[in-house]
Protein backbone atom coordinates (compact mmCIF):
# COMPACT_ATOMS: atom_id res chain seq x y z
CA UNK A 1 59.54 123.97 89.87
CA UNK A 2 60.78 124.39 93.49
CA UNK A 3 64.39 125.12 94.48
CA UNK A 4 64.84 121.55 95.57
CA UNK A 5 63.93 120.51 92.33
CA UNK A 6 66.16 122.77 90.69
CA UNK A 7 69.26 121.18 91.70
CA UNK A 8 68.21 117.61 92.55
CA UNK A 9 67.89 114.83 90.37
CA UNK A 10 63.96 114.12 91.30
CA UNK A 11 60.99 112.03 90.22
CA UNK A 12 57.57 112.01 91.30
CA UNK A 13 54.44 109.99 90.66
CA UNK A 14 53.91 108.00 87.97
CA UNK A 15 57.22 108.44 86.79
CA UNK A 16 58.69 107.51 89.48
CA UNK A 17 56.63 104.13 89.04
CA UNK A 18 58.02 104.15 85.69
CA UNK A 19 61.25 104.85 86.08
CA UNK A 20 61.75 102.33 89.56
CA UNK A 21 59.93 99.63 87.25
CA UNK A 22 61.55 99.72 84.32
CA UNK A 23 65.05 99.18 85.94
CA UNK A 24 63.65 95.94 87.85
CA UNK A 25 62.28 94.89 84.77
CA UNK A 26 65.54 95.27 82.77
CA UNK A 27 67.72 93.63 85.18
CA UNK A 28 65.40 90.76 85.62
CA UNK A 29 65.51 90.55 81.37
CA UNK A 30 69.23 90.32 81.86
CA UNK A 31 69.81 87.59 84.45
CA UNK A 32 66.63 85.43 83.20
CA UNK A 33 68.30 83.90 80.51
CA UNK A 34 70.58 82.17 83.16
CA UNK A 35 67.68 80.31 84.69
CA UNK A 36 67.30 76.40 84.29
CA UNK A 37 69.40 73.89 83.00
CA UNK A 38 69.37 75.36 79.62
CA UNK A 39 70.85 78.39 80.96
CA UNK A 40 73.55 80.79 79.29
CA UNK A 41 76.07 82.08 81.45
CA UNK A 42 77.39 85.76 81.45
CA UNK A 43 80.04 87.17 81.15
CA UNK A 44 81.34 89.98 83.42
CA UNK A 45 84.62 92.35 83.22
CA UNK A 46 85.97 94.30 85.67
CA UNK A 47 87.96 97.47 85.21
CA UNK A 48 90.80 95.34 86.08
CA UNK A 49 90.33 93.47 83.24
CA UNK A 50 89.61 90.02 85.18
CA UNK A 51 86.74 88.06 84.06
CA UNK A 52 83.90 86.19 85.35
CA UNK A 53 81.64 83.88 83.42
CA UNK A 54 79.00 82.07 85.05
CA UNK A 55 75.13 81.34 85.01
CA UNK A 56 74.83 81.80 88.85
CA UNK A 57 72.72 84.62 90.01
CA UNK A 58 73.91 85.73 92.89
CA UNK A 59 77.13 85.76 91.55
CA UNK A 60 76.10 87.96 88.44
CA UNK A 61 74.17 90.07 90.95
CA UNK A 62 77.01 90.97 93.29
CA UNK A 63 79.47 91.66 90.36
CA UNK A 64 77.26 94.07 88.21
CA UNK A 65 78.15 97.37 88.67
CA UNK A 66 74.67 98.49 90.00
CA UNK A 67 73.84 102.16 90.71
CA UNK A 68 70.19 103.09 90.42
CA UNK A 69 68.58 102.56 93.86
CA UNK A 70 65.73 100.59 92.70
CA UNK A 71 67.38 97.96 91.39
CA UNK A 72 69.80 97.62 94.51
CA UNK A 73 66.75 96.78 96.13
CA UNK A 74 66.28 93.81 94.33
CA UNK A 75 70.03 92.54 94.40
CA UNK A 76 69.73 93.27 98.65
CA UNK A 77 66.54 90.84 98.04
CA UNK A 78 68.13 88.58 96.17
CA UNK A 79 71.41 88.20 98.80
CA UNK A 80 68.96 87.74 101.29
CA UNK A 81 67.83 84.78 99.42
CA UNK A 82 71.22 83.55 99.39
CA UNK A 83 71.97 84.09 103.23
CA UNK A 84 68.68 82.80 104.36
CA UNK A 85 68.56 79.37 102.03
CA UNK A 86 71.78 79.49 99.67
CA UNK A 87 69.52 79.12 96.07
CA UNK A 88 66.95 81.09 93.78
CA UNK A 89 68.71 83.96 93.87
CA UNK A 90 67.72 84.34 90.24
CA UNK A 91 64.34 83.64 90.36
CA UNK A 92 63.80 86.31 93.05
CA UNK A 93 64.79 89.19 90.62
CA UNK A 94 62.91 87.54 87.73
CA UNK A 95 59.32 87.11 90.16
CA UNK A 96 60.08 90.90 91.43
CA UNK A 97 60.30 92.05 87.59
CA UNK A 98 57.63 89.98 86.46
CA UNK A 99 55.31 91.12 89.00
CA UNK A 100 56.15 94.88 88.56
CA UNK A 101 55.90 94.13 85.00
CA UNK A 102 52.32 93.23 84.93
CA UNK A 103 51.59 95.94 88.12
CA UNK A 104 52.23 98.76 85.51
CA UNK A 105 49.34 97.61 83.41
CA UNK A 106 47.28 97.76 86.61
CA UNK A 107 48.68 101.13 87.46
CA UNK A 108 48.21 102.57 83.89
CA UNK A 109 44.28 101.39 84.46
CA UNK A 110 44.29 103.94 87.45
CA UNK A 111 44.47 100.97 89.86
CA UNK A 112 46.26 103.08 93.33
CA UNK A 113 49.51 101.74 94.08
CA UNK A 114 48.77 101.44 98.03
CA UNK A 115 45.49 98.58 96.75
CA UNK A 116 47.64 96.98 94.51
CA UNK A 117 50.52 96.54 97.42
CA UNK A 118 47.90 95.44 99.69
CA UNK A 119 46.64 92.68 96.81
CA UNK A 120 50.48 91.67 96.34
CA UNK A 121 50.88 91.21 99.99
CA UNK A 122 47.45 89.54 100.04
CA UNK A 123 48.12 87.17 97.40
CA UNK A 124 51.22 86.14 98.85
CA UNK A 125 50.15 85.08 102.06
CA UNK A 126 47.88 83.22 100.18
CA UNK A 127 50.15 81.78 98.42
CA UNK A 128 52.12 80.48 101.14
CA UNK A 129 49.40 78.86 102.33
CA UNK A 130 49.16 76.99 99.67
CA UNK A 131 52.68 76.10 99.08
CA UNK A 132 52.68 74.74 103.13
CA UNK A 133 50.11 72.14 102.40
CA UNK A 134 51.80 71.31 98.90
CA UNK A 135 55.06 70.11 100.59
CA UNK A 136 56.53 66.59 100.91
CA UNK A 137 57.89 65.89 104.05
CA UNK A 138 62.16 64.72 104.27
CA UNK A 139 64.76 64.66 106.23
CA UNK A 140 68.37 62.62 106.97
CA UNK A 141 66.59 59.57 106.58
CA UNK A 142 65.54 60.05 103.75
CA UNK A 143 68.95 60.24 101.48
CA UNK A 144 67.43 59.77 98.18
CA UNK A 145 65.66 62.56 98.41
CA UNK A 146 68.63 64.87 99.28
CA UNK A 147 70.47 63.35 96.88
CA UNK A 148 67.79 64.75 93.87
CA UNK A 149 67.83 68.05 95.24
CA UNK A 150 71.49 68.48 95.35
CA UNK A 151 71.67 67.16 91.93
CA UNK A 152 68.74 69.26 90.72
CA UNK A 153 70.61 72.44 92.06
CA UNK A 154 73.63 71.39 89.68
CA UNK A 155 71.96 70.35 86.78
CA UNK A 156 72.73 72.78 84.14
CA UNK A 157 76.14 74.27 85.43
CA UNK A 158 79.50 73.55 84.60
CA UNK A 159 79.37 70.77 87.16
CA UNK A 160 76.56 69.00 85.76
CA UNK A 161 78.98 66.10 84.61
CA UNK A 162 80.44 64.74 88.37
CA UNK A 163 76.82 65.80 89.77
CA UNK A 164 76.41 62.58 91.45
CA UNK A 165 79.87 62.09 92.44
CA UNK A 166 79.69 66.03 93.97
CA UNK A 167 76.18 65.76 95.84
CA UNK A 168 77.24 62.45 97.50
CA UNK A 169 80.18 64.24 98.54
CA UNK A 170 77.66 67.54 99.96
CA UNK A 171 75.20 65.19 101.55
CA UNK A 172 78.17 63.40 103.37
CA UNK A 173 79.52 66.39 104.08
CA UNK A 174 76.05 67.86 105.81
CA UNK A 175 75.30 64.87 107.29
CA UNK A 176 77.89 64.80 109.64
CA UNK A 177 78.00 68.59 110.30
CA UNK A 178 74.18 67.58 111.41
CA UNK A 179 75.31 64.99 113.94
CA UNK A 180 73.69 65.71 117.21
CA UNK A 181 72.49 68.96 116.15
CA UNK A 182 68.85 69.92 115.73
CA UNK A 183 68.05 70.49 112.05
CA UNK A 184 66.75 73.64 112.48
CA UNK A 185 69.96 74.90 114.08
CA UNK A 186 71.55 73.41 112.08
CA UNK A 187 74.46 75.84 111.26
CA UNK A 188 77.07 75.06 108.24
CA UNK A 189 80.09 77.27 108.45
CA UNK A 190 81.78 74.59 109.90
CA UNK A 191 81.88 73.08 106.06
CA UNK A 192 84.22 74.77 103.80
CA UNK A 193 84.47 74.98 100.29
CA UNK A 194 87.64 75.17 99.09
CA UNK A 195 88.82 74.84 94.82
CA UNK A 196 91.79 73.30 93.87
CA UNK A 197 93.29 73.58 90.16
CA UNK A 198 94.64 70.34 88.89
CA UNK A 199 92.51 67.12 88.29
CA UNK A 200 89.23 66.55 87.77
CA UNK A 201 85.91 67.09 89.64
CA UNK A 202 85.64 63.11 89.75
CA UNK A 203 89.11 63.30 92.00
CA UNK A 204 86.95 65.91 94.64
CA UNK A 205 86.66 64.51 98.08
CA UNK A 206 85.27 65.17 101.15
CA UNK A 207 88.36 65.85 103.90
CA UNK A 208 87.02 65.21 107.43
CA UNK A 209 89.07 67.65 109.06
CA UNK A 210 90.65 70.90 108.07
CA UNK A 211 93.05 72.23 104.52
CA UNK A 212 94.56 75.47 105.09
CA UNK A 213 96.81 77.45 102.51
CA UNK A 214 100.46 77.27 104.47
CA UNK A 215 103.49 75.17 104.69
CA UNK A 216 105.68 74.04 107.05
CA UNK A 217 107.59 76.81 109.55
CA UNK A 218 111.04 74.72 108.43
CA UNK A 219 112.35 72.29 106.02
CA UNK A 220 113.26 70.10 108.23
CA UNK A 221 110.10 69.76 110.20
CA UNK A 222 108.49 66.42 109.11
CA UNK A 223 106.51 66.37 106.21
CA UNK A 224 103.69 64.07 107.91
CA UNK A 225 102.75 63.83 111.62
CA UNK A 226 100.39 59.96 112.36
CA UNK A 227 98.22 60.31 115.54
CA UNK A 228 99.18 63.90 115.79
CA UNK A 229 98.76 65.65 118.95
CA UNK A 230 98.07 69.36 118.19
CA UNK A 231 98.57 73.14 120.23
CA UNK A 232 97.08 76.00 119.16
CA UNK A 233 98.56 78.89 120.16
CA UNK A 234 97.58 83.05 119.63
CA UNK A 235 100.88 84.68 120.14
CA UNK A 236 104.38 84.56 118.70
CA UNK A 237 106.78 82.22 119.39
CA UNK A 238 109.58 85.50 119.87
CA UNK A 239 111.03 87.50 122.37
CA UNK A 240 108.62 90.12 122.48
CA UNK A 241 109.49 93.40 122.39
CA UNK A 242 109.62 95.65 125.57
CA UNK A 243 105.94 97.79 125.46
CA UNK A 244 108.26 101.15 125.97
CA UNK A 245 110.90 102.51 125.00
CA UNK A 246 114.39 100.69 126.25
CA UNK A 247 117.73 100.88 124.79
CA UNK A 248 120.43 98.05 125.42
CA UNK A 249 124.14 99.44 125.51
CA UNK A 250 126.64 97.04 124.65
CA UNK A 251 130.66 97.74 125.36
CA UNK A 252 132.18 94.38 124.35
CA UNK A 253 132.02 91.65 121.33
CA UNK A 254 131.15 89.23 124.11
CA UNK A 255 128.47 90.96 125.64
CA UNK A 256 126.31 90.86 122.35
CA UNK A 257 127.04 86.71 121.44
CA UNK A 258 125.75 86.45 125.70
CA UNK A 259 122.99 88.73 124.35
CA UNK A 260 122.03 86.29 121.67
CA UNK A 261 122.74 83.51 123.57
CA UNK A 262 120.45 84.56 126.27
CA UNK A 263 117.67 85.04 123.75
CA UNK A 264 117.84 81.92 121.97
CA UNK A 265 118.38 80.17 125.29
CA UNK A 266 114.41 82.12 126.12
CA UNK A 267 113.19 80.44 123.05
CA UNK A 268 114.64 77.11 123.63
CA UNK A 269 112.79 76.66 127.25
CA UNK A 270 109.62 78.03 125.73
CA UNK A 271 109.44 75.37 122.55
CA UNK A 272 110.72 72.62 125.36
CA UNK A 273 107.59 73.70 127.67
CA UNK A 274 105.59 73.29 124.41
CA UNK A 275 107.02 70.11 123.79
CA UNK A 276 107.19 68.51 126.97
CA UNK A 277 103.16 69.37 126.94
CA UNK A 278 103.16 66.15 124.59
CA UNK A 279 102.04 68.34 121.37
CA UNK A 280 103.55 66.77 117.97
CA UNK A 281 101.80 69.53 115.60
CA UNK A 282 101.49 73.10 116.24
CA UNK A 283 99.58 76.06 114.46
CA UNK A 284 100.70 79.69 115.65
CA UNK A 285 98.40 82.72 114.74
CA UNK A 286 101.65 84.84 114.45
CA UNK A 287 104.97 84.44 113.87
CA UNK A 288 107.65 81.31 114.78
CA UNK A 289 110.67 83.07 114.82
CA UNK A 290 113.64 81.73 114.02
CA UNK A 291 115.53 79.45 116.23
CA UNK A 292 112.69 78.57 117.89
CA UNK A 293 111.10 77.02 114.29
CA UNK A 294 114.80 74.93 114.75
CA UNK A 295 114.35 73.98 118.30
CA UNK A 296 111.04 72.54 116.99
CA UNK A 297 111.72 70.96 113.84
CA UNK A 298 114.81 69.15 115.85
CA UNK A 299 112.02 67.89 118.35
CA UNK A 300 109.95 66.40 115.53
CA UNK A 301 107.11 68.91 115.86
CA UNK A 302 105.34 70.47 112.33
CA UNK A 303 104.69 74.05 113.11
CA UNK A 304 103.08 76.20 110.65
CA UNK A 305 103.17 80.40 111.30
CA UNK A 306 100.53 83.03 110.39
CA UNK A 307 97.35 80.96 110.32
CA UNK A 308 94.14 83.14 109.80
CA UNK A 309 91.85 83.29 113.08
CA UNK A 310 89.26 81.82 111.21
CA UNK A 311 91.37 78.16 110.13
CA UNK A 312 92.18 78.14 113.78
CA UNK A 313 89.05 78.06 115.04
CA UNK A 314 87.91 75.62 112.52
CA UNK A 315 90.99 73.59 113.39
CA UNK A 316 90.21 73.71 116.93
CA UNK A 317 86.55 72.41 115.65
CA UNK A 318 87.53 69.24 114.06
CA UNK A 319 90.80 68.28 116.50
CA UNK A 320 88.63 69.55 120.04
CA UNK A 321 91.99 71.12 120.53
CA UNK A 322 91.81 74.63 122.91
CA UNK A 323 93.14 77.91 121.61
CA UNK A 324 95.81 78.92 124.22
CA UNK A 325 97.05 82.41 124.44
CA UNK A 326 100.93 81.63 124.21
CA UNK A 327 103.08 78.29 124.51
CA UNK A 328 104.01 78.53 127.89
CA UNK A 329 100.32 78.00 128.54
CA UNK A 330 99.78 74.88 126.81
CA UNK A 331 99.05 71.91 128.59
CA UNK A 332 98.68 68.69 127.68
CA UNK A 333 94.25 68.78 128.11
CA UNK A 334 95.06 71.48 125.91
CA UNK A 335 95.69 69.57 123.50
CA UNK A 336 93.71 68.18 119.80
CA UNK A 337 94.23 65.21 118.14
CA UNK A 338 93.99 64.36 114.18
CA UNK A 339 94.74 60.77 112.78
CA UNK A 340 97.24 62.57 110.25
CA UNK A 341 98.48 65.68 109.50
CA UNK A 342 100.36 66.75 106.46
CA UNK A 343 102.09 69.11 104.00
CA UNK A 344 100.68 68.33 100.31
CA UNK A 345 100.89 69.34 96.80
CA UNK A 346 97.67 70.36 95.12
CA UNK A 347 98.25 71.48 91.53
CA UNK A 348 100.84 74.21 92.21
CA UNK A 349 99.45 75.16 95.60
CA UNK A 350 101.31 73.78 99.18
CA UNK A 351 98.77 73.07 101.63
CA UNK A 352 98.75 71.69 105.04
CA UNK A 353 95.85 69.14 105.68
CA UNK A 354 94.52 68.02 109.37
CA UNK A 355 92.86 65.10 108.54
CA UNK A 356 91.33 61.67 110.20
CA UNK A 357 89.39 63.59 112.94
CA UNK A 358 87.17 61.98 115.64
CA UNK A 359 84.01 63.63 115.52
CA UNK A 360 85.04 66.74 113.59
CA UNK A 361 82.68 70.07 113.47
CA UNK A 362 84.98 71.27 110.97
CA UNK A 363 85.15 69.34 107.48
CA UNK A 364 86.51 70.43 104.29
CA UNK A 365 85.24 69.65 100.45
CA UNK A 366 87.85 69.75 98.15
CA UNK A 367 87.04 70.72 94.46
CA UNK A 368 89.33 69.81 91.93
CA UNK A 369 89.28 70.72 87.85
CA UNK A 370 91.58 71.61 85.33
CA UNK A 371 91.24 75.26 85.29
CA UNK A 372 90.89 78.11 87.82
CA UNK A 373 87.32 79.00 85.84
CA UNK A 374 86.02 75.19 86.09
CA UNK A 375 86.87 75.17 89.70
CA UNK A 376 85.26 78.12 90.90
CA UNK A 377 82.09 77.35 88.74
CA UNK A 378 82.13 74.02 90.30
CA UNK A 379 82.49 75.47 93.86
CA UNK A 380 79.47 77.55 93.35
CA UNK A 381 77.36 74.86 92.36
CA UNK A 382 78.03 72.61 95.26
CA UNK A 383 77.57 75.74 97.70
CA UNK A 384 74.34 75.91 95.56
CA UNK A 385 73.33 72.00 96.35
CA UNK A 386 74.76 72.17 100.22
CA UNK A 387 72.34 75.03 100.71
CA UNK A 388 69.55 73.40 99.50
CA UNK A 389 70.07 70.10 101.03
CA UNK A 390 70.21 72.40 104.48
CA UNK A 391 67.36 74.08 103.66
CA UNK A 392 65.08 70.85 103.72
CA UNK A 393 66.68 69.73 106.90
CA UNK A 394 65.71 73.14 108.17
CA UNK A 395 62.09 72.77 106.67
CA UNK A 396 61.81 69.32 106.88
CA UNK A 397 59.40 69.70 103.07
CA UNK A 398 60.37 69.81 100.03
CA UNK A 399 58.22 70.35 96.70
CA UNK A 400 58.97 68.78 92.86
CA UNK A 401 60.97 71.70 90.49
CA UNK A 402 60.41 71.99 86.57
CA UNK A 403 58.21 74.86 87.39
CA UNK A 404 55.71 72.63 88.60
CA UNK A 405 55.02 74.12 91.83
CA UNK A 406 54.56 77.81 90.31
CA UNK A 407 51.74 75.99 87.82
CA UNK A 408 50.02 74.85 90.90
CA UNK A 409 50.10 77.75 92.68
CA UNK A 410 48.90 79.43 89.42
CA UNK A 411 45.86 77.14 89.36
CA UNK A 412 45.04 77.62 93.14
CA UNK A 413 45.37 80.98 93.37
CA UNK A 414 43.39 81.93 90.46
CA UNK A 415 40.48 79.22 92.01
CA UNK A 416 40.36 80.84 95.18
CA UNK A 417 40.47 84.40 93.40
CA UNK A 418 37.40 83.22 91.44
CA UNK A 419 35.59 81.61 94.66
CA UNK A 420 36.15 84.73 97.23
CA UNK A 421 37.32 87.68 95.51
CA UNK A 422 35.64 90.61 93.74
CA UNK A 423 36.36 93.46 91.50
CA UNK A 424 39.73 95.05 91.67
CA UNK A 425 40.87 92.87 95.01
CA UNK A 426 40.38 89.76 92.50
CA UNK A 427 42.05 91.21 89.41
CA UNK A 428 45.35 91.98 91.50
CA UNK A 429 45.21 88.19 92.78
CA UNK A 430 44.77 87.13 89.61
CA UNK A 431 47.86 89.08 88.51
CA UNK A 432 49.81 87.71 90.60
CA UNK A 433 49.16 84.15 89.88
CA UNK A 434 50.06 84.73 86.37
CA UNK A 435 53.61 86.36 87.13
CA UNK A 436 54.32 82.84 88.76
CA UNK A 437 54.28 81.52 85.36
CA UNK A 438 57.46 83.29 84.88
CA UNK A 439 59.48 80.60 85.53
CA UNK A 440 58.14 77.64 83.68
CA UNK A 441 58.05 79.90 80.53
CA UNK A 442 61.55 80.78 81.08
CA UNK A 443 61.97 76.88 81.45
CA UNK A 444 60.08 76.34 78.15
CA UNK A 445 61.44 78.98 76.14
CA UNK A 446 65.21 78.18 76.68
CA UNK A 447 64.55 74.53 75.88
CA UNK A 448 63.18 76.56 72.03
CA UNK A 449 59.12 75.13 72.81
CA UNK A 450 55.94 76.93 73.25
CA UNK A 451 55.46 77.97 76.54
CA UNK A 452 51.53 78.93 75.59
CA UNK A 453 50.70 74.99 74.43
CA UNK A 454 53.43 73.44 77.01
CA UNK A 455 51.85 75.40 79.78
CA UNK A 456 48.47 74.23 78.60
CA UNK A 457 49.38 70.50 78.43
CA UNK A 458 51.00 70.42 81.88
CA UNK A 459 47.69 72.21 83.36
CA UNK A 460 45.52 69.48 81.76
CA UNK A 461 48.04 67.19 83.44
CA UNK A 462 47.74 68.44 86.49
CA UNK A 463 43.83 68.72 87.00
CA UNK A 464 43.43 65.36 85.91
CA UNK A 465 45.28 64.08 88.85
CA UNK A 466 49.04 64.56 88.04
CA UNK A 467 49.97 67.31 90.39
CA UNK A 468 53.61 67.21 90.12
CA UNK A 469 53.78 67.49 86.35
CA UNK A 470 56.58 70.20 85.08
CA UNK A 471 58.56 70.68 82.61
CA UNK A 472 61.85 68.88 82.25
CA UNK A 473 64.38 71.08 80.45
CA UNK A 474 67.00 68.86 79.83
CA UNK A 475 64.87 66.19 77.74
CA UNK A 476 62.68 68.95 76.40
CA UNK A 477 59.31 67.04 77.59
CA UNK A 478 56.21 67.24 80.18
CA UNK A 479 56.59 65.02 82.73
CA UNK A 480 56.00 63.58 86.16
CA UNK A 481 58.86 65.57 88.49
CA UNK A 482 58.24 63.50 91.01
CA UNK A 483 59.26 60.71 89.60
CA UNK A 484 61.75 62.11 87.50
CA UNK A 485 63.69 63.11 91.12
CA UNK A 486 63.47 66.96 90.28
CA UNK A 487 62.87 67.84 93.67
CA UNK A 488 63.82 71.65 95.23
CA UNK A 489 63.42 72.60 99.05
CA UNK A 490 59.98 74.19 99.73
CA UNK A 491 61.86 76.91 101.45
CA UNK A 492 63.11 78.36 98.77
CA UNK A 493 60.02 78.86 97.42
CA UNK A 494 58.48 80.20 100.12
CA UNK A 495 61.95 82.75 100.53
CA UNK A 496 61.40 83.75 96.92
CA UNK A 497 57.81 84.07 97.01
CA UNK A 498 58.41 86.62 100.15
CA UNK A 499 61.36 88.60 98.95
CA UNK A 500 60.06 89.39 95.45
CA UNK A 501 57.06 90.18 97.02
CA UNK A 502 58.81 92.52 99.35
CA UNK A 503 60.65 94.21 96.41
CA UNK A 504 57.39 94.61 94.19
CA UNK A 505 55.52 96.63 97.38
CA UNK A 506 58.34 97.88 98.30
CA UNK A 507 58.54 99.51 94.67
CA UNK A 508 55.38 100.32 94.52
CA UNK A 509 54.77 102.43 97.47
CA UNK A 510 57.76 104.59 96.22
CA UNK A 511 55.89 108.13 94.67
CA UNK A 512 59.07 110.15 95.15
CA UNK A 513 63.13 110.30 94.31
CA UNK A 514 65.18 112.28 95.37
CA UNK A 515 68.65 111.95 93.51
CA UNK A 516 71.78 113.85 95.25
CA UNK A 517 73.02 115.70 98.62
CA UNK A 518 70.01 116.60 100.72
CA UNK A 519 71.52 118.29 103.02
CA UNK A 520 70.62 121.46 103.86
CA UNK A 521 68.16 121.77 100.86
CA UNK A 522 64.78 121.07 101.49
C-alpha cells in the first residue's frame, strides 16, 4: 500500500464502481416510494427537532443529510431538474439508480466502463430523438391542456382535493406573467408563492399585485388606501447621522428642546416634500423614524418601514412605481399606482396587500389551509404545477404521463437497437431502454398490481395503435392518457432523461476516491 493510501480513505476500481453505485442505488430505493399518485410521503427530522413530511423529491433531497460524494451528485442533478423545469426531481434519482443498477451487471460481465458511458450517452441521444417527434404541440391557447398538466403535477399530494380550484388559479397566474413576453423567456419570479394558515385551500386566490409580511409604520395611518398613489423610497426617513465623529455641546435646557425642535422641524419638510409629490402610500427599505411616521399618518399616507429589497422591487413591478434613493427625491412621475392597498388579517399573521394593479409583473398566489404542514405541502405542489405549465410554454410540446412515454421509448429504443446495433454497442442500448421501465413499475407496484402482466398489456396496447396507453394509478387500470388528460411537459422528460444520464456516466467514469485532506500528500 502506498503512503497516500495509508492515511486516506481511498477506493479504486471496481470497488469504487461498487461502492459509488450502491449509494445511488440506495438513495433512489429510498425516495422511489414517493413517486406517483400513490405515493408515501417521508418523514424527515432535523437535529432541531422540527419536522418535515412530504412526498416531494426535491424537497426530501435537499433536507437529507447527504455526505458520500456520489450521491451528492445525484441530488446536484436532481436540483438542476428543479431550476431548469420545476418537476421530476424524483424520477431523476430513480432513472440514475436504475440505470447504474443494471450497468453493474454489465460491468461484472467485464463490459469497460468508458463503452458502457459511451452506450449511455448514445442511447440517450437516441432517445431524445425519439421523445422530440413523440410530442404534442400547446401553448396559451390551448388552456385545457395546461389545465391537465397542472392538475397531473398535483394529483397525489396533499393538495389533490382543491386541484382544480389551485391550477386555475396557477394558469391565471402564468398567463398574465406571460403577457407580452415571449414564451421562451418567459421568466416567473415575478409570481410568488406565499402560504397562509387559516382557511381552506378552496379560499386560495390569485392577488394581482403584491402581499408582504409588515404592518403599518403607525396606528393611526389608515388602514386602507383606494386609488393609491405609491413612493418607494431606499433610505431612512431620519436625520442621519454625521459620517465622522462630531460632538454637540449643550449649556442650557433651551438649547436642547431648539435642538429637538430643529430636528423634527427637518423631518416635517422632508415627509411634506414627500407628500406634496402627490404619494398616498409609501414603502421605505429602512427605517421611518418617529415623528416623521406622525407627520405622515396626520397627512393620510400608509407607510410601512423595513421592507426586504426583494418586495420592493416586486412592488415596483406590479404598481410601475420607481425606486427613489430618499424622499426628497420623489417626484410625482415617480410615482406607482394600485387600485387598493391595505393592512389585513390572515390567520394570525398582519400583512399589507397592494392589490388591483394595471398590468402588474408582480402577482401573488395566496395558499390558505388549516395547518402550517397542509400549507406548505400545498405550496409545493402548486410550485410543482406552475413549473410545469411554464415548461410547455417554454417547449411549446407536451407528452401523455402514466408512464406511457417511458413504454414507448422502451419499445423504440429496443427496435432501433435490434435494426442497427451489434454486439456489446446493442446490449448497452438495450439496457438502457429497460431502466426506463422504472417508472411505470413504480406506478404499478404502488397501486399493489403486477408490473410484469400490466407492462405487457399496455405494450400490446400500444403496438396495436394506442400509443398513449399508461397506467392510471389512481383508478388502478390501463388506459388511454390521452384521453384521460394525464398530460406532463415533454421537457421534463427530456431534462430527466439528460441529467440521469449525466449522473450514470458521470459515475461510471469514476475508477478512483480519494477520501480526506490532500494536501501536501500525494
Amino acid at each position: 500500500m502506498s503512503d497516500s493510501e495509508s492515511f486516506l480513505g481511498r477506493t479504486k476500481g471496481k470497488d469504487a464502481h461498487r461502492s459509488n453505485i450502491a449509494v445511488i442505488c440506495n438513495l433512489a430505493d429510498d425516495i422511489r416510494s414517493t413517486m406517483g399518485p400513490k405515493g408515501m410521503d417521508k418523514m424527515i427530522v432535523d437535529g432541531l427537532g422540527d419536522i418535515v413530511v412530504t412526498n416531494d423529491g426535491y424537497t426530501l433531497l435537499t433536507n437529507m443529510r447527504i455526505k458520500h460524494p456520489a450521491a451528492k451528485l445525484a441530488i446536484e442533478a436532481a436540483i438542476t431538474q428543479q431550476e431548469k423545469v420545476g418537476d421530476g426531481t424524483t424520477s431523476v434519482v430513480v432513472f440514475a439508480g436504475e440505470l447504474l443498477r443494471r450497468a453493474q451487471h454489465l460491468l461484472e460481465m467485464n463490459i469497460h466502463p468508458s463503452l458502457l458511458a459511451q452506450g449511455f450517452r448514445r442511447a440517450e441521444a437516441m432517445a431524445q430523438e425519439i421523445l422530440g417527434r413523440m410530442g404534442e404541440p400547446a401553448s396559451i391557447q390551448t388552456p385545457e391542456l395546461l389545465l391537465s398538466a397542472a392538475q397531473t403535477a398535483m394529483t397525489g399530494k396533499s393538495a389533490e382535493g382543491a386541484k382544480e380550484h389551485l391550477s386555475r388559479l396557477a394558469l391565471e397566474g402564468v398567463r398574465k406573467m406571460v403577457e407580452g413576453e415571449a414564451d421562451q423567456n418567459l421568466d416567473l419570479k415575478g409570481l410568488k408563492l406565499e402560504r397562509m394558515v387559516g382557511g381552506t385551500l378552496a379560499q386560495s386566490e390569485l392577488i394581482n399585485g403584491v402581499l408582504i409580511s409588515r404592518e403599518r409604520a403607525h396606528p393611526h395611518m389608515p388602514k386602507e388606501i383606494k386609488h393609491a398613489k405609491i413612493a418607494i423610497i431606499e433610505q431612512a426617513l431620519e436625520i442621519r447621522n454625521p459620517e465622522i465623529t462630531a460632538q454637540i455641546q449643550i449649556n442650557d435646557p433651551m438649547q436642547m428642546q431648539a435642538f429637538i425642535e430643529q430636528e423634527q422641524k427637518t423631518l416635517a419638510e422632508i415627509t411634506a416634500k414627500l407628500v406634496s409629490s402627490g404619494c398616498t402610500a409609501v414603502f421605505c427599505q429602512q427605517n421611518i423614524e418617529e415623528p416623521a411616521d406622525y407627520f405622515l399618518s396626520k397627512a393620510g399616507v400608509l407607510a410601512v418601514r423595513r421592507v426586504p429589497q426583494s418586495d420592493l422591487i416586486r412592488i415596483a413591478q406590479a404598481t410601475g412605481a420607481r425606486i427613489v434613493a430618499n424622499a426628497m427625491a420623489v417626484e410625482a412621475d415617480d410615482l406607482g399606482y394600485a387600485g387598493k392597498i391595505g393592512e389585513e388579517h390572515y390567520g394570525n399573521s398582519i400583512m399589507i396587500a397592494v392589490e388591483d394593479c394595471k398590468n402588474p409583473k408582480a402577482l401573488t398566489l395566496v395558499i390558505r389551509a388549516a395547518t402550517e404542514h397542509a400549507a406548505e405541502e400545498a405550496r409545493r405542489a402548486v410550485e410543482d404545477a406552475v413549473g410545469d405549465i411554464a415548461s410547455i410554454l417554454r417547449e411549446g410540446k407536451v407528452v401523455a404521463g402514466a408512464g406511457a412515454v417511458e413504454i414507448r421509448l422502451k419499445r423504440a429504443l429496443d427496435l432501433v437497437a435490434k435494426r442497427e446495433l451489434k454486439g456489446k454497442e446493442r446490449l448497452i442500448v438495450e439496457t438502457f431502454a429497460q431502466a426506463l421501465l422504472v417508472v411505470p413499475r413504480t406506478l404499478i407496484e404502488s397501486a399493489g398490481q403486477d408490473p410484469i402482466e400490466v407492462i405487457s398489456v399496455i405494450e400490446e396496447q400500444q403496438e396495436a395503435g394506442a400509443e398513449w396507453t399508461g397506467f392510471d394509478a389512481v383508478h388502478g387500470e390501463v388506459t388511454d392518457c390521452w384521453k384521460r388528460a394525464i398530460v406532463e411537459p415533454s421537457r421534463i422528460k427530456s431534462q430527466a432523461l439528460a441529467s440521469a444520464t449525466e449522473v450514470a456516466v458521470t459515475v461510471l467514469r469514476i475508477d478512483d476516491m480519494f477520501i480526506g485532506d490532500t494536501r501536501d500528500k500525494l
